[in-house]
Protein backbone atom coordinates (compact mmCIF):
# COMPACT_ATOMS: atom_id res chain seq x y z
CA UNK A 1 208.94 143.26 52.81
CA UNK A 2 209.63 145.37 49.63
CA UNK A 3 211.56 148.03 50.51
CA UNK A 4 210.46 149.29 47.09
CA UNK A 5 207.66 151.98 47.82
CA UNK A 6 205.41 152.62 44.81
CA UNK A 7 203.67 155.91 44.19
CA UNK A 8 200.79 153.77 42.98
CA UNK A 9 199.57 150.28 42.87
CA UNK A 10 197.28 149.08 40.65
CA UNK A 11 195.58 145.28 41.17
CA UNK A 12 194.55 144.23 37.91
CA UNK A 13 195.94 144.54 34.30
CA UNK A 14 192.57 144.35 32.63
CA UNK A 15 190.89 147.49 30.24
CA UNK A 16 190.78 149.77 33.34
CA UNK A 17 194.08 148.44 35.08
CA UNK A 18 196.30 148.75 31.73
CA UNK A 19 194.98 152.38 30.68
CA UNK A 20 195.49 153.67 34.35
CA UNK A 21 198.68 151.56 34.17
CA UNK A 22 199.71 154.07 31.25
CA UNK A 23 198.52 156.88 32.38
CA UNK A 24 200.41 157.54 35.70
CA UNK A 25 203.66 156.30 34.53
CA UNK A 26 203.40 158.42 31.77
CA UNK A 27 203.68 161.30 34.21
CA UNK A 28 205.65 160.32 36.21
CA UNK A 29 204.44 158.34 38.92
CA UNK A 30 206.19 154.73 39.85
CA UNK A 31 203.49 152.22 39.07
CA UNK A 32 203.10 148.65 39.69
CA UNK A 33 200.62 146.59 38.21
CA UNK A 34 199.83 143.51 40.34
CA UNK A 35 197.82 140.72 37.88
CA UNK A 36 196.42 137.78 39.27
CA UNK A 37 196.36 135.49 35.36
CA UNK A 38 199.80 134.72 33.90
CA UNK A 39 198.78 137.01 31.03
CA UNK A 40 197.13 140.59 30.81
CA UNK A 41 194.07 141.63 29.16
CA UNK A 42 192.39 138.49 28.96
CA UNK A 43 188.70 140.08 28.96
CA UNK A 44 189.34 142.36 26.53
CA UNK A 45 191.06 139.41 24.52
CA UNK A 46 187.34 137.44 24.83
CA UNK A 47 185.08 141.00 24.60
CA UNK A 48 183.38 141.39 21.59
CA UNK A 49 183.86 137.70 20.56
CA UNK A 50 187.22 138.07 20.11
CA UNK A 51 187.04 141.51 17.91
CA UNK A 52 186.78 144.10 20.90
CA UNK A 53 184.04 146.61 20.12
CA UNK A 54 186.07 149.21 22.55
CA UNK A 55 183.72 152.08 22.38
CA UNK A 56 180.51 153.12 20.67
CA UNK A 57 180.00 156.20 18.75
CA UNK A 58 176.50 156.68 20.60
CA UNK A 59 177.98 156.11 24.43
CA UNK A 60 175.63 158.46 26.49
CA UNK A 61 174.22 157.23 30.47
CA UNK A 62 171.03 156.17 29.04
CA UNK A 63 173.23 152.81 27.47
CA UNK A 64 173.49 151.95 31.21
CA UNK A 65 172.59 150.81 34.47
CA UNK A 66 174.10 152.93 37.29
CA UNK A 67 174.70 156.55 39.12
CA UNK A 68 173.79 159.16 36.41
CA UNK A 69 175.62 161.42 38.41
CA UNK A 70 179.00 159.40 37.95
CA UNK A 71 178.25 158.03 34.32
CA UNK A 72 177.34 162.02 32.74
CA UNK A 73 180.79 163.14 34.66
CA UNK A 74 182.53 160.23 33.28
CA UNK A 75 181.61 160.27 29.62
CA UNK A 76 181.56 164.40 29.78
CA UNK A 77 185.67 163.78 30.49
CA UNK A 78 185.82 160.94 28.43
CA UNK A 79 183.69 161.38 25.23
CA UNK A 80 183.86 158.72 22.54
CA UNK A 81 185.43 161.51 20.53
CA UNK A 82 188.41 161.36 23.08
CA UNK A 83 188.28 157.58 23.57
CA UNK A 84 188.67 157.32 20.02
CA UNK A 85 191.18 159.70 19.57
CA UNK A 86 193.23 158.14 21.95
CA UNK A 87 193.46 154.64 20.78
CA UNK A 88 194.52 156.07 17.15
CA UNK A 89 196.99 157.67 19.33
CA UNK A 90 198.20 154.38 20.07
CA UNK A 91 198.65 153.05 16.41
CA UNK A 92 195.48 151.26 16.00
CA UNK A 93 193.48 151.47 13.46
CA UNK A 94 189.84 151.82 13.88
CA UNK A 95 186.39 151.16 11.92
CA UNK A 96 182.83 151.75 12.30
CA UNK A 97 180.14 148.96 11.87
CA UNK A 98 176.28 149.09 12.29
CA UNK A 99 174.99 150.52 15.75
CA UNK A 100 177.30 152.76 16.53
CA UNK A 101 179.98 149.87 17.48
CA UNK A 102 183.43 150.53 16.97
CA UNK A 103 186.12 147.95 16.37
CA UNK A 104 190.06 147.22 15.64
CA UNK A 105 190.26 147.31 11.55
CA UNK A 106 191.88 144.37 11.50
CA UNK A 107 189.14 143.01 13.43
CA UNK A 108 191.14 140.88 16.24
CA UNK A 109 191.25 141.89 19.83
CA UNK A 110 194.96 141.71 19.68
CA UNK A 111 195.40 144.69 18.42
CA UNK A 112 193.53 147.05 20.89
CA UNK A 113 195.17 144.61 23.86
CA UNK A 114 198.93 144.63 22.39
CA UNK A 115 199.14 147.97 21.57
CA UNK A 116 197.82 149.10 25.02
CA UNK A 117 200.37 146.49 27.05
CA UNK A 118 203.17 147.83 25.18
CA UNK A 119 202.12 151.79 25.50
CA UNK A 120 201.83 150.80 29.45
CA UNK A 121 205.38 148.97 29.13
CA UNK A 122 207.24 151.71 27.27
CA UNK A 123 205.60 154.69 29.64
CA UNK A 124 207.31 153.09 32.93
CA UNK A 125 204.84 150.51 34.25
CA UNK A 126 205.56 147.52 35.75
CA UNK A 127 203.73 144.82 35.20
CA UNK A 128 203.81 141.39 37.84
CA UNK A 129 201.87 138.27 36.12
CA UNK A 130 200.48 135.61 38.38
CA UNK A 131 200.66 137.74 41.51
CA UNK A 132 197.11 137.67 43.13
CA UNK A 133 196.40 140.57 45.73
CA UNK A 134 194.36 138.57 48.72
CA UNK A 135 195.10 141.53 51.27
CA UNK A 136 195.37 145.11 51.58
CA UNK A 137 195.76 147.61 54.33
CA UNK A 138 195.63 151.34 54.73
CA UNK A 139 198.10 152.74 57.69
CA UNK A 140 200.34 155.31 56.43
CA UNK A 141 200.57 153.69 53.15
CA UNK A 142 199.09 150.99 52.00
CA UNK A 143 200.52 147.35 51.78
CA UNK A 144 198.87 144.77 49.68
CA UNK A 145 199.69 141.30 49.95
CA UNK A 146 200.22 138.49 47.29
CA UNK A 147 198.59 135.05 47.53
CA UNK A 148 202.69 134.21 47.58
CA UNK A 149 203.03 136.21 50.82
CA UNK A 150 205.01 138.92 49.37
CA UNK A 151 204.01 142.63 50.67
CA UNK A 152 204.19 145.74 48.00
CA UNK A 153 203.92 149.17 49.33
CA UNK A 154 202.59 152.44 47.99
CA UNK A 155 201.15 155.95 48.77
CA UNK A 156 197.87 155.10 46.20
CA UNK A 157 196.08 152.58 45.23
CA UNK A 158 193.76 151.68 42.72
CA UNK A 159 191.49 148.59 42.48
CA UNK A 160 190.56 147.68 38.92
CA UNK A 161 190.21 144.16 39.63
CA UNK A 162 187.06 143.73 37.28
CA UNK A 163 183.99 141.83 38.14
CA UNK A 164 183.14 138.16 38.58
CA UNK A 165 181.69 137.73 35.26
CA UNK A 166 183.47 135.31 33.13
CA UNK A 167 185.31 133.42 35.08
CA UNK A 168 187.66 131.52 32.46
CA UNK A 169 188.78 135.18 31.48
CA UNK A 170 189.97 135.97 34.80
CA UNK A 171 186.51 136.97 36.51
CA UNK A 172 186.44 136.60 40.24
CA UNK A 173 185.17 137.71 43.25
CA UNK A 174 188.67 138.83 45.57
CA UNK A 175 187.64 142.76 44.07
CA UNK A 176 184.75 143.01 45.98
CA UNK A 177 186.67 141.57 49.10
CA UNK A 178 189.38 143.43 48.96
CA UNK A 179 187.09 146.51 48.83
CA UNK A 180 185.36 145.89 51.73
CA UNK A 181 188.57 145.58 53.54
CA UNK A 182 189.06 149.06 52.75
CA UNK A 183 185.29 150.43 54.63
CA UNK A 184 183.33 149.95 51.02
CA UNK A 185 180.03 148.02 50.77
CA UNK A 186 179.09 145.96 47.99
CA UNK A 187 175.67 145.47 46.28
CA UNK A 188 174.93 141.74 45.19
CA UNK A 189 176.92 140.91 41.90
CA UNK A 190 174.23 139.20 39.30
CA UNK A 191 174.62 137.97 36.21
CA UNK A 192 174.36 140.21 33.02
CA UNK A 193 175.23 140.42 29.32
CA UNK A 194 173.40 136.60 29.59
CA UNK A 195 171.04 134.72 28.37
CA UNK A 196 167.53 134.28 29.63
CA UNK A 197 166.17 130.84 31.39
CA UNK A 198 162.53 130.82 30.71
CA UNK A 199 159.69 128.91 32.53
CA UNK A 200 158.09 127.99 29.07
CA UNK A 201 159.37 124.45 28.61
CA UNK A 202 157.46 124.69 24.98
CA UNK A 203 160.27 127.20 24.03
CA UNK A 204 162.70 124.30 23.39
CA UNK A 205 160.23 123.18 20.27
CA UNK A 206 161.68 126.67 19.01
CA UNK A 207 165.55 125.27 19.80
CA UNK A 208 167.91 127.26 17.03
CA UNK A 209 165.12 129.42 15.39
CA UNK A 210 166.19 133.36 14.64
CA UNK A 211 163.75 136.16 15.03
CA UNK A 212 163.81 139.46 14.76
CA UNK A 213 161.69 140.77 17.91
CA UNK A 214 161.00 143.18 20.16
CA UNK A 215 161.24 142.22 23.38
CA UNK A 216 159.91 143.78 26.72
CA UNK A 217 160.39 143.46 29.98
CA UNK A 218 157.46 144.21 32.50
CA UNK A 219 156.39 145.19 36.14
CA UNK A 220 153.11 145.16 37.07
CA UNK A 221 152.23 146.17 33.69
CA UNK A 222 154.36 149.07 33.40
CA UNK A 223 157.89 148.33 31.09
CA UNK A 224 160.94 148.43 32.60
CA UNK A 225 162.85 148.09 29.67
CA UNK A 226 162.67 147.06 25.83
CA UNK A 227 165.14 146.15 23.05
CA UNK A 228 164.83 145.50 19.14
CA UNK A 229 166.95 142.77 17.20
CA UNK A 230 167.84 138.90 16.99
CA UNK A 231 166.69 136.53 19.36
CA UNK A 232 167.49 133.35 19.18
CA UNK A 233 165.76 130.35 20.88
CA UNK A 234 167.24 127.84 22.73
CA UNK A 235 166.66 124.70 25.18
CA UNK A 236 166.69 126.34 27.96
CA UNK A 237 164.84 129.84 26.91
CA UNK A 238 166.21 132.74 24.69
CA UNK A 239 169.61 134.54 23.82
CA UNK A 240 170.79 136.68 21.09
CA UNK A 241 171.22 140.74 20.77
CA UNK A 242 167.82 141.91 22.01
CA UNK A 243 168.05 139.20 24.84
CA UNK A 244 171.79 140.76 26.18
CA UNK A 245 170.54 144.30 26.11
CA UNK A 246 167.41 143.38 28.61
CA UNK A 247 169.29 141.21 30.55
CA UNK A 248 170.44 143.42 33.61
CA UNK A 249 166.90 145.10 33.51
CA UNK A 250 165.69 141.11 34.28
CA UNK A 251 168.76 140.46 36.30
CA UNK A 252 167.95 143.31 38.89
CA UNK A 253 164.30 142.34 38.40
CA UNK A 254 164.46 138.71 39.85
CA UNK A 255 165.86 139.53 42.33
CA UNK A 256 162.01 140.32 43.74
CA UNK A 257 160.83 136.83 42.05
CA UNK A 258 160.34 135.83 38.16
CA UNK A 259 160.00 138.61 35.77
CA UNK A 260 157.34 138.88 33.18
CA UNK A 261 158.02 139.25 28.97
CA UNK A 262 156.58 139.73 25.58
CA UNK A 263 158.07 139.27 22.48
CA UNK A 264 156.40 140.90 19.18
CA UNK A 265 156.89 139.12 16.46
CA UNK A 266 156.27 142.47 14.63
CA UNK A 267 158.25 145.40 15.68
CA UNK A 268 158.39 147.21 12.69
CA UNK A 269 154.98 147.55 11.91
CA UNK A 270 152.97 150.82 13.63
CA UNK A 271 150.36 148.41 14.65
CA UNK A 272 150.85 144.31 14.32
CA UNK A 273 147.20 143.53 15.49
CA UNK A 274 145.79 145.57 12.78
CA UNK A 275 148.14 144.36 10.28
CA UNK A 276 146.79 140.80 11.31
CA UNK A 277 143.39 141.59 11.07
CA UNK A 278 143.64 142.85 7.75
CA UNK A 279 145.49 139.93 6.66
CA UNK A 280 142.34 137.73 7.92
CA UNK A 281 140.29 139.72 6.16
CA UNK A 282 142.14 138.85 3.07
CA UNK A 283 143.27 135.38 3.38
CA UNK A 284 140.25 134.29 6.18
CA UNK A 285 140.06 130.87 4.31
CA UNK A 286 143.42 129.61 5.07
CA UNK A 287 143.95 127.00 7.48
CA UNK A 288 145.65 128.85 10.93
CA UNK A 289 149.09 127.34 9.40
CA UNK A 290 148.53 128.68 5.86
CA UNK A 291 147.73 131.71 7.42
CA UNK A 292 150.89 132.53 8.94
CA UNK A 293 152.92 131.18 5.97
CA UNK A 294 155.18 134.34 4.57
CA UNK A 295 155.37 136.11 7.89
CA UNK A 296 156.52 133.94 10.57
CA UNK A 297 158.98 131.27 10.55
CA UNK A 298 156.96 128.16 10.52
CA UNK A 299 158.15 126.53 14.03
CA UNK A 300 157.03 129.35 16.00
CA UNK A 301 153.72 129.63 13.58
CA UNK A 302 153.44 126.20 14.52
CA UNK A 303 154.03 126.93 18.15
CA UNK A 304 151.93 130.21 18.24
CA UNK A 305 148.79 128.05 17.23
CA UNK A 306 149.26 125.78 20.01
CA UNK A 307 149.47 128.38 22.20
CA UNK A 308 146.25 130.49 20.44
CA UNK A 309 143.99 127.53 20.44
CA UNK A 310 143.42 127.65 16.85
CA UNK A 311 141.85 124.55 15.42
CA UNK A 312 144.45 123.93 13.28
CA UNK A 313 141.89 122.40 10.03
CA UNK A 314 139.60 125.10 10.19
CA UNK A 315 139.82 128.32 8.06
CA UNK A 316 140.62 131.38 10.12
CA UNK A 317 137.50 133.22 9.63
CA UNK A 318 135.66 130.18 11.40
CA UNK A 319 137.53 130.22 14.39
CA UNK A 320 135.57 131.69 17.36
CA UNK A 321 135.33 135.44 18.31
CA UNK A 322 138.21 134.56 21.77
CA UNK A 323 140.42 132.60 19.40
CA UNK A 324 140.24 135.43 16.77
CA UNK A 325 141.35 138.48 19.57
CA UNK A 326 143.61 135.93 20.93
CA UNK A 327 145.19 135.41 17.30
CA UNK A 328 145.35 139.20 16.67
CA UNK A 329 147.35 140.01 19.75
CA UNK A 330 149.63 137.06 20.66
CA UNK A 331 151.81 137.39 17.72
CA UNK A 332 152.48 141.16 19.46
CA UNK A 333 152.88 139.85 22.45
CA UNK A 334 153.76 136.97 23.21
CA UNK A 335 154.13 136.33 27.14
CA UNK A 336 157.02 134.53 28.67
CA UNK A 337 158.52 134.59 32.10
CA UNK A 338 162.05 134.75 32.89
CA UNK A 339 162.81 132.49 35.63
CA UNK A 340 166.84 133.05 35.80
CA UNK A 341 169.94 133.98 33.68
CA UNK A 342 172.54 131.93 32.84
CA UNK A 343 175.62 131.06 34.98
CA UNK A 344 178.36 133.38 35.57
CA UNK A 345 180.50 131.51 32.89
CA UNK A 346 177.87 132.37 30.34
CA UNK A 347 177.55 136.04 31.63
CA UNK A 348 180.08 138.35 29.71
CA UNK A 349 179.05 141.86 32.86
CA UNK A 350 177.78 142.17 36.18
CA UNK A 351 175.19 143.77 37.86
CA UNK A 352 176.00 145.39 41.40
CA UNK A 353 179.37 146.19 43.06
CA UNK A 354 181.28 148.77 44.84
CA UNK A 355 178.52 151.36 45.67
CA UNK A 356 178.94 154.11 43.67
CA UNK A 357 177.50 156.98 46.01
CA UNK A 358 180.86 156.00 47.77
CA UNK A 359 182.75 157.09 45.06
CA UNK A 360 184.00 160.54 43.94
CA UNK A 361 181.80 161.76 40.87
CA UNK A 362 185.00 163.16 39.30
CA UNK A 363 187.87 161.59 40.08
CA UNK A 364 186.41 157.67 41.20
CA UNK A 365 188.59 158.27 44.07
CA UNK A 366 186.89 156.81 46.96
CA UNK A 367 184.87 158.40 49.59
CA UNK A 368 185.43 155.84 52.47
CA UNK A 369 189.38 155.55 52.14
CA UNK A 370 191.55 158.54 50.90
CA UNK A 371 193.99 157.63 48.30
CA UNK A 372 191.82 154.45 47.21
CA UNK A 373 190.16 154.63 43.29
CA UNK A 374 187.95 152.35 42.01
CA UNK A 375 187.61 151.45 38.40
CA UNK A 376 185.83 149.54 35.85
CA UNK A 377 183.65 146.26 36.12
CA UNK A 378 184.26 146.25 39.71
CA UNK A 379 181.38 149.46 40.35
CA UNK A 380 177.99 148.83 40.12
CA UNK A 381 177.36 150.08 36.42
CA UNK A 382 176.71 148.39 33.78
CA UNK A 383 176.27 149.08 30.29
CA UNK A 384 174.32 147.51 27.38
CA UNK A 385 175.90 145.30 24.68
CA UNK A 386 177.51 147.56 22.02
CA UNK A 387 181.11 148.39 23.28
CA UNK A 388 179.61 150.40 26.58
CA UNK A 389 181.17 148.87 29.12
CA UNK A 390 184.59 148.59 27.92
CA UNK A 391 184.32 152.75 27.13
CA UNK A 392 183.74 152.77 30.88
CA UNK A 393 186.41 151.13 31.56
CA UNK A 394 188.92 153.01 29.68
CA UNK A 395 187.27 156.01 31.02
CA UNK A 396 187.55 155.26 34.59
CA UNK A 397 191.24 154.33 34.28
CA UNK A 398 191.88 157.62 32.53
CA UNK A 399 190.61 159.93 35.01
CA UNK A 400 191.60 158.45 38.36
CA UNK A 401 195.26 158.62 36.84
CA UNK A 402 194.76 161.95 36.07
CA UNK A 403 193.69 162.88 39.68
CA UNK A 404 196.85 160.65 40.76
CA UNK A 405 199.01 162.45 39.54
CA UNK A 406 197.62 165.84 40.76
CA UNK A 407 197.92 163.77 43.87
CA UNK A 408 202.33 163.06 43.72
């Protein structure tokens, strides 16, 4: 046993882990930081392909999936304006690129994670590499256990363990475990942040073709969700930008069995079927390929016809009355159906996790087990691609060591 008692003990030295890590030893409280890799702040080393987009100037609870309740308390007490502010705080310089996404100047991940490690190291944390937390125990304090055997004791504890998304960065299920040792319930983890499988094998004719989309996701013909950009198609369905952003809409949504899409080749124009039957009104003439020529790239033109029924030697304005609604609309909306996402190791969030109703709105201390806080990827919000979820990270961290140390 450690005769060593902590005032808190935090299990994981990821985004939310680290910033917490700071914050209590920089008032005061003895921290430990118990990390499972044999180096800290491997997500946020990966996040943002390597460049970490750590907040975005737009963060609001309508950029994610989860308790409104929790997420307008949590961004109210951590605003991008104060996230911001406090990473300049910490040396780093920062810069503003398209969509409201916010990255390091120099535009590596290092320097959000090294500055942040060493602000935690200088304040008074300790930090244990390669000591994985398989137990803990609440009694009169509480006592977690290493996968070694030793047993670290403290009066708090705080479980920013992170999710089970990206496994080669550290993702894992033991979080969720350890939670429900300590009276929480979990909601399924799913994949999100991923890429879409789709039941349209002819999608792979399409394999490394760009569009620029928008792309909705529907039930029983109401849309659940929607999101403008890239796509890009692949042999196994469709990834990019616009893809990412939908993804926990259709991770949540197949759970209840395959979820329907459309993809409009057109999003920027008010009305793409009218701008397509003007254009056959000018260029009726032109073979179906010809047709297309100057608006679509030619594979999915190519595809698209296929699809239509378009006799692909005879000018538009012969094809038949069906074939002529059916060429006016598909291009708009093009159905697919998302069978699955990719695996976990493709998957950079999570859906699901701790429930958050058993969380405190204000402090993420946790209803079920006084002295217990819950941070980061481990709750069951998650945000949209764009810097979101790391902001709630850094968030979470910040306040439950605020209400720590109102706690000592």
């Amino acid at each position: 046993m450690n005769p060593l008692i902590y005032d808190v003990i935090i299990i994981g030295a990821g985004a939310s882990g680290l910033m917490c890590a700071r914050e209590c030893a920089r008032r005061g409280l003895k921290t430990l930081v118990l990390e499972k890799e044999a180096a800290p702040a491997k997500k946020i080393l990966v996040s943002g392909n390597g460049r970490c987009n750590l907040t975005n100037v737009r963060v609001s609870p309508k950029y994610y999936h989860g308790n409104e309740k929790l997420l307008t308390r949590t961004l109210e007490q951590f605003s991008y304006q104060n996230c911001r502010s406090y990473f300049e705080d910490l040396g780093i310089l920062l810069t503003e690129e398209g969509l409201g996404r916010v990255f390091p100047a120099t535009g590596k991940s290092t320097a959000v994670a090294e500055p942040l490690k060493l602000a935690a190291a200088e304040a008074g944390a300790e930090i244990l590499l390669g000591k994985e937390a398989v137990r803990v125990k609440k009694g009169k304090l509480f006592t977690v256990t290493a996968q070694s055997g030793e047993r670290f004791e403290s009066r708090q504890l705080v479980l920013a363990c992170g999710s089970c998304a990206y496994p080669q960065a550290g993702g894992t299920q033991k979080g969720y475990e350890l939670a429900k040792m300590l009276g929480h319930t979990v909601k399924t983890p799913r994949p999100a942040l991923s890429a879409l499988c789709l039941k349209e094998t002819a999608c792979a004719r399409l394999t490394g073709v760009r569009a620029q989309v928008r792309l909705t996701v529907w039930e029983d013909k109401h849309a659940l969700d929607e999101a403008e950009g890239e796509v890009l198609f692949t042999n196994y369905g469709i990834n990019g930008p616009a893809v990412l952003n939908v993804s926990s809409t259709v991770s949540r949504a197949l759970a209840h069995g395959n979820v329907p899409l459309t993809l409009n080749f057109f999003p920027h124009l008010p009305s793409g079927p009218a701008f397509l039957k003007e254009r056959a009104e000018k260029f009726g003439s032109r073979r179906p390929k010809d047709f297309f020529a100057g608006i679509l790239h030619e594979s999915v033109a190519n595809l698209l016809i296929d699809f239509i029924g378009l006799r692909k030697n005879l000018p538009v304005k012969e094809q038949t009355p069906n074939t002529l609604a059916r060429l006016f609309q598909t291009p708009c909306a093009w159905p697919l159906t998302a069978v699955a996402l990719r695996p976990w190791n493709e998957a950079m969030a999570a859906t699901g996790g701790v429930n958050t109703a058993e969380i405190n709105y204000n402090t993420f201390e946790s209803l079920k087990c006084p002295g217990l806080y819950i941070t980061g990827e481990l709750l069951d919000v998650d945000g949209k691609s764009g810097g979101f979820n790391l902001h709630f990270a850094w968030a979470g961290g910040f306040i439950a060591a605020a209400d720590l140390s109102k706690e000592n």
